[in-house]
N, C-alpha and C. Protein backbone atom coordinates (compact mmCIF):
# COMPACT_ATOMS: atom_id res chain seq x y z
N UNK A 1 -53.74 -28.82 -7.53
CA UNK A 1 -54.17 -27.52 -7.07
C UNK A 1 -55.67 -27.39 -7.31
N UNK A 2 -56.50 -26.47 -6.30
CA UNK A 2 -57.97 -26.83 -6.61
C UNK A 2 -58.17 -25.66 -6.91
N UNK A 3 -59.74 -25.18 -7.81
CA UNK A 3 -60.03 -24.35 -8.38
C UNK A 3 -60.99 -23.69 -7.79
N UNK A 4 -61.25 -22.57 -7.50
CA UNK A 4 -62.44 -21.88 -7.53
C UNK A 4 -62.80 -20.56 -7.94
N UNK A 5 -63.92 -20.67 -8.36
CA UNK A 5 -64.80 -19.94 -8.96
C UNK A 5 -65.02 -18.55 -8.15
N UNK A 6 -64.36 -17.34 -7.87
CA UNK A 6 -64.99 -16.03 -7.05
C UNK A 6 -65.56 -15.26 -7.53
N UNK A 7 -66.24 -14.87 -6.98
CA UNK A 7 -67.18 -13.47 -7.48
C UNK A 7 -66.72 -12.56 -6.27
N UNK A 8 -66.85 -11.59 -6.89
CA UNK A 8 -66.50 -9.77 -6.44
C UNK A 8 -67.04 -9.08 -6.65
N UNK A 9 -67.35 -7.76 -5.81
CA UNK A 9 -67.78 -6.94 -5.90
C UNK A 9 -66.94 -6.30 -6.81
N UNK A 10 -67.53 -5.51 -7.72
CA UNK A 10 -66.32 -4.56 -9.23
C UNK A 10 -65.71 -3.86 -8.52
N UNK A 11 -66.01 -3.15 -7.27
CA UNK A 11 -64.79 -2.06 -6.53
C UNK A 11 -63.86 -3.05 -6.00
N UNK A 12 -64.36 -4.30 -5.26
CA UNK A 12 -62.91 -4.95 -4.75
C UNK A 12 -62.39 -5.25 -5.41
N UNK A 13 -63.09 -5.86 -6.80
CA UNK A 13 -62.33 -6.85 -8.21
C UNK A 13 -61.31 -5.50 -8.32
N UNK A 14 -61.82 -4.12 -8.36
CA UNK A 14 -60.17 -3.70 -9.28
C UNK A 14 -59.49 -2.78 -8.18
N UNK A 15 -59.62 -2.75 -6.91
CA UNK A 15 -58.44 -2.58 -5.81
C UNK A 15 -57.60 -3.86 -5.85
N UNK A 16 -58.30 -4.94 -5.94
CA UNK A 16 -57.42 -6.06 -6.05
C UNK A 16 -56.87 -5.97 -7.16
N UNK A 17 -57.09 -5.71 -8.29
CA UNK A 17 -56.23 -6.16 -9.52
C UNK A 17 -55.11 -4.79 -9.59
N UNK A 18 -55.36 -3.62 -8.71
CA UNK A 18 -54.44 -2.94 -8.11
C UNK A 18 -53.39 -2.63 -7.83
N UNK A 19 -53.49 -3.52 -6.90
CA UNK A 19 -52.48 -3.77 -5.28
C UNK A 19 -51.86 -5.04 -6.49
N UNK A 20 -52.49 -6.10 -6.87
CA UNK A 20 -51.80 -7.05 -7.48
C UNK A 20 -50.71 -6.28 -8.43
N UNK A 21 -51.10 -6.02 -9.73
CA UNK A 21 -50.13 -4.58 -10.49
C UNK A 21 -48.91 -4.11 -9.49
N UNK A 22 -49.29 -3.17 -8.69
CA UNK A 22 -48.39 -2.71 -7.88
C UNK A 22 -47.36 -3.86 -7.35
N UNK A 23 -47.68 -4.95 -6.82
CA UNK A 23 -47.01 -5.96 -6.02
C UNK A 23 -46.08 -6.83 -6.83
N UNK A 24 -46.65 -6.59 -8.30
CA UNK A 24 -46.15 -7.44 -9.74
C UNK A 24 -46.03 -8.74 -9.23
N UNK A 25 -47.14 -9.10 -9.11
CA UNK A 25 -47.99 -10.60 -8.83
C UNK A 25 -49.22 -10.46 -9.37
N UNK A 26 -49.60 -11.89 -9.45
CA UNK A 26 -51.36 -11.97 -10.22
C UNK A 26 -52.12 -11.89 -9.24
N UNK A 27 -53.28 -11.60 -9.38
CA UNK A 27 -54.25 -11.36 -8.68
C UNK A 27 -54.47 -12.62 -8.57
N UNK A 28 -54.22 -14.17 -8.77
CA UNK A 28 -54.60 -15.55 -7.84
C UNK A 28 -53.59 -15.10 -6.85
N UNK A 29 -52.29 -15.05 -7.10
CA UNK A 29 -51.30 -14.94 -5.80
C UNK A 29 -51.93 -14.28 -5.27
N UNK A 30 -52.39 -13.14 -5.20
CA UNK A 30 -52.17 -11.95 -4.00
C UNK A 30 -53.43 -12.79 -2.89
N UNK A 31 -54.42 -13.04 -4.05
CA UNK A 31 -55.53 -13.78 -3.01
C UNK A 31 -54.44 -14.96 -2.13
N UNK A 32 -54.55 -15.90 -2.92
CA UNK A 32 -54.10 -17.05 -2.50
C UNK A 32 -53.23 -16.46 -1.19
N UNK A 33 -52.13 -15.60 -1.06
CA UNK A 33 -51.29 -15.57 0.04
C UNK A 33 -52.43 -14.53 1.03
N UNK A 34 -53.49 -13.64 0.70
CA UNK A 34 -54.38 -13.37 1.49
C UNK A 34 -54.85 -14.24 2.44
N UNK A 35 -55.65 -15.16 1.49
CA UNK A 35 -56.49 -15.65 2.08
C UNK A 35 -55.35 -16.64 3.35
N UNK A 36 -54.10 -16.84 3.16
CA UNK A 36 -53.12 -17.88 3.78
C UNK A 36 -52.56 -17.11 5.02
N UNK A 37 -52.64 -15.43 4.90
CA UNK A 37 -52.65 -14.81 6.26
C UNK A 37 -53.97 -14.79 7.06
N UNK A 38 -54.69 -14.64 6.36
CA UNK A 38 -56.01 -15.00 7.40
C UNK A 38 -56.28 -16.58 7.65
N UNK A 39 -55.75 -17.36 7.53
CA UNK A 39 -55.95 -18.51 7.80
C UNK A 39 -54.91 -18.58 9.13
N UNK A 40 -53.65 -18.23 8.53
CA UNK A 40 -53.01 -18.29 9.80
C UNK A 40 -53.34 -17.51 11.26
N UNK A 41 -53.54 -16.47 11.14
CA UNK A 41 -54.07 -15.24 11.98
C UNK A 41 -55.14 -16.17 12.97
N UNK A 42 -56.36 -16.56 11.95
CA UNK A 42 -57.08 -17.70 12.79
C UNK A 42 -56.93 -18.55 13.03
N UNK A 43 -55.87 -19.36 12.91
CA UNK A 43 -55.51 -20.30 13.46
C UNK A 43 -54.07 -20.30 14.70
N UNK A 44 -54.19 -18.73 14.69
CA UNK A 44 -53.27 -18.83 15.68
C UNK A 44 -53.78 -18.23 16.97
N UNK A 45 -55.40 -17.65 16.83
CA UNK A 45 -55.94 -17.40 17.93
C UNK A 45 -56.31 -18.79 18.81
N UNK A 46 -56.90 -19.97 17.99
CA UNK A 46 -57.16 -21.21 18.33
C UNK A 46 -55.77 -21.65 19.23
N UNK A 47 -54.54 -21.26 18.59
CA UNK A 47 -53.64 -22.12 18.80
C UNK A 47 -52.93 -21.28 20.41
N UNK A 48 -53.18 -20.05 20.13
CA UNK A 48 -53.15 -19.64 21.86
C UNK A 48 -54.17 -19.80 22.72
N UNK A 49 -55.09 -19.80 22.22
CA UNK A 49 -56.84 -20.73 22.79
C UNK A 49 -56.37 -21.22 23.98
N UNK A 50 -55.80 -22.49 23.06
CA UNK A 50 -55.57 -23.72 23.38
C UNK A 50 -54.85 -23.70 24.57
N UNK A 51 -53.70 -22.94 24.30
CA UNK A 51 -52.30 -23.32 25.20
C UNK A 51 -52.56 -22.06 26.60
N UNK A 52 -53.22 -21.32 26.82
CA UNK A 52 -54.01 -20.22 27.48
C UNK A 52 -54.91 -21.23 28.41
N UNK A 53 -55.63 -22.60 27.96
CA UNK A 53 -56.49 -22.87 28.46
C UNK A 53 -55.77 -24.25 29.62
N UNK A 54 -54.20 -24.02 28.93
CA UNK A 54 -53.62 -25.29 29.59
C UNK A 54 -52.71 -24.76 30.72
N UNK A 55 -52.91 -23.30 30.38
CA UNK A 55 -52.41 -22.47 31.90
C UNK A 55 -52.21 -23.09 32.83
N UNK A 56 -51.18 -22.90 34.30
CA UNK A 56 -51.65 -23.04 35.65
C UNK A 56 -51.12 -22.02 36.39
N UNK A 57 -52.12 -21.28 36.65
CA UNK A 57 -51.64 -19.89 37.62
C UNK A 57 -50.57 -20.17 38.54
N UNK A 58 -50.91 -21.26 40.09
CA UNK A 58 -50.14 -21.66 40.62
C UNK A 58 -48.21 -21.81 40.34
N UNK A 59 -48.34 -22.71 38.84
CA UNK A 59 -47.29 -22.90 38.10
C UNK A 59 -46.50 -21.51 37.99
N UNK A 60 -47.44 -20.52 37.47
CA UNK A 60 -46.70 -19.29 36.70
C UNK A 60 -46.39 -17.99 37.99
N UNK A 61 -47.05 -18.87 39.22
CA UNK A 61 -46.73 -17.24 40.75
C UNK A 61 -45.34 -18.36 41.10
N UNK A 62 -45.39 -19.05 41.16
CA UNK A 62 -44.21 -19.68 41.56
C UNK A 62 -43.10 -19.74 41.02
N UNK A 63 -43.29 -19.39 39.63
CA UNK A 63 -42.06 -19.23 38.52
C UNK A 63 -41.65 -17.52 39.06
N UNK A 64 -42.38 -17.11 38.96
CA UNK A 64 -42.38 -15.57 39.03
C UNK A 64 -41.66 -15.60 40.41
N UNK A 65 -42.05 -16.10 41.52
CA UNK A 65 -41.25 -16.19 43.30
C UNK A 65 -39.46 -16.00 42.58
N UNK A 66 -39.27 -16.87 41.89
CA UNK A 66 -37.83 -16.96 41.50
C UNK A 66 -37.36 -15.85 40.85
N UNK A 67 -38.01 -14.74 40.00
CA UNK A 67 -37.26 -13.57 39.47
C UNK A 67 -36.77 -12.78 40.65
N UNK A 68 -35.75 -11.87 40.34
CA UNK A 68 -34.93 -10.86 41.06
C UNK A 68 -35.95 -9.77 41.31
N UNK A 69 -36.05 -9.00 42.29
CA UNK A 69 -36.98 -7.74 42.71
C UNK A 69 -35.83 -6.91 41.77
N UNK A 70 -34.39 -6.90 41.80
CA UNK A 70 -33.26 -5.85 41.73
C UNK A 70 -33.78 -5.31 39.80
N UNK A 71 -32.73 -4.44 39.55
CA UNK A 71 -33.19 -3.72 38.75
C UNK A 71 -32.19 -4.07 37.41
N UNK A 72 -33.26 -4.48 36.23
CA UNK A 72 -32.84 -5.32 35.29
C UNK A 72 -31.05 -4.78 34.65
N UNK A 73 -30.68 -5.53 34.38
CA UNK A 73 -28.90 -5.29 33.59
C UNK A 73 -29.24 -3.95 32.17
N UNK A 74 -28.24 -3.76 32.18
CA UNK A 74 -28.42 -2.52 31.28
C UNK A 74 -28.95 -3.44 29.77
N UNK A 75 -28.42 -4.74 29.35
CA UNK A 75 -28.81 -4.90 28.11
C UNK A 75 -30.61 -5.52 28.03
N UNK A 76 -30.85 -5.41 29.06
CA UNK A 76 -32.32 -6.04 29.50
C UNK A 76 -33.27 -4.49 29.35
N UNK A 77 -32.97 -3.38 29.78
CA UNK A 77 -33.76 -2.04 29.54
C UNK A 77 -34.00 -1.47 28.40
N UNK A 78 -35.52 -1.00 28.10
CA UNK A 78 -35.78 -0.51 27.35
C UNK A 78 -35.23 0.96 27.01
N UNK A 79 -34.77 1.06 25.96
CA UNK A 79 -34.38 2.37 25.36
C UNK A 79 -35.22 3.73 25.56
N UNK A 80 -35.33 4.92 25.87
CA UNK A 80 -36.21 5.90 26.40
C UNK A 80 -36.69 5.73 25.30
N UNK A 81 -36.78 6.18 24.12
CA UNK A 81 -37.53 5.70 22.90
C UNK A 81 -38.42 5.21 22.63
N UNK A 82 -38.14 3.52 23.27
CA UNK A 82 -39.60 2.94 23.16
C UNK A 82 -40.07 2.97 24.10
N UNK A 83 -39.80 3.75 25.29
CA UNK A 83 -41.18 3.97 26.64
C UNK A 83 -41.84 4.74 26.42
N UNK A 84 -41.18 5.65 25.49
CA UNK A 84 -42.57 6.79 25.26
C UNK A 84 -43.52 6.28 24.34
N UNK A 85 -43.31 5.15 24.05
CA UNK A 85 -44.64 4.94 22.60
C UNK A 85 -45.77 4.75 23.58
């Protein structure tokens, strides 16, 4: 496991030691799984980047030619509920 050394600002140092308290985890965890959602987060913009850039329009009007115009099955509709959000 590798080590490092952080420095903080004293207001973040004790929101973090905080939220850590509250979470009843140490303040390495809370970072450590922080910093492991923002890693993922950015690496998942890259990772739709990517697959966005391997598009083919053509591919995706022609997929689309094949759906039904008719009007989706009852277990396919959204609940009035969530149309109003």
């Amino acid at each position: 496991m590798g080590v490092i050394s952080l420095r903080l600002p004293e207001s973040l140092h004790d929101k973090t030691r905080i939220v850590a308290k509250e979470e009843s985890i140490s303040i390495n965890q809370l970072i450590a799984v922080a910093l492991a959602e923002k890693i993922s987060a950015l690496k998942t913009v890259d990772y739709l980047g990517g697959r966005a850039k391997k598009g083919d329009r053509k591919a995706f009007e022609h997929a689309l030619l094949k759906v039904s115009d008719g009007n989706p099955g009852w277990q396919d509709r959204l609940a009035d509920k969530e149309l109003r959000r």
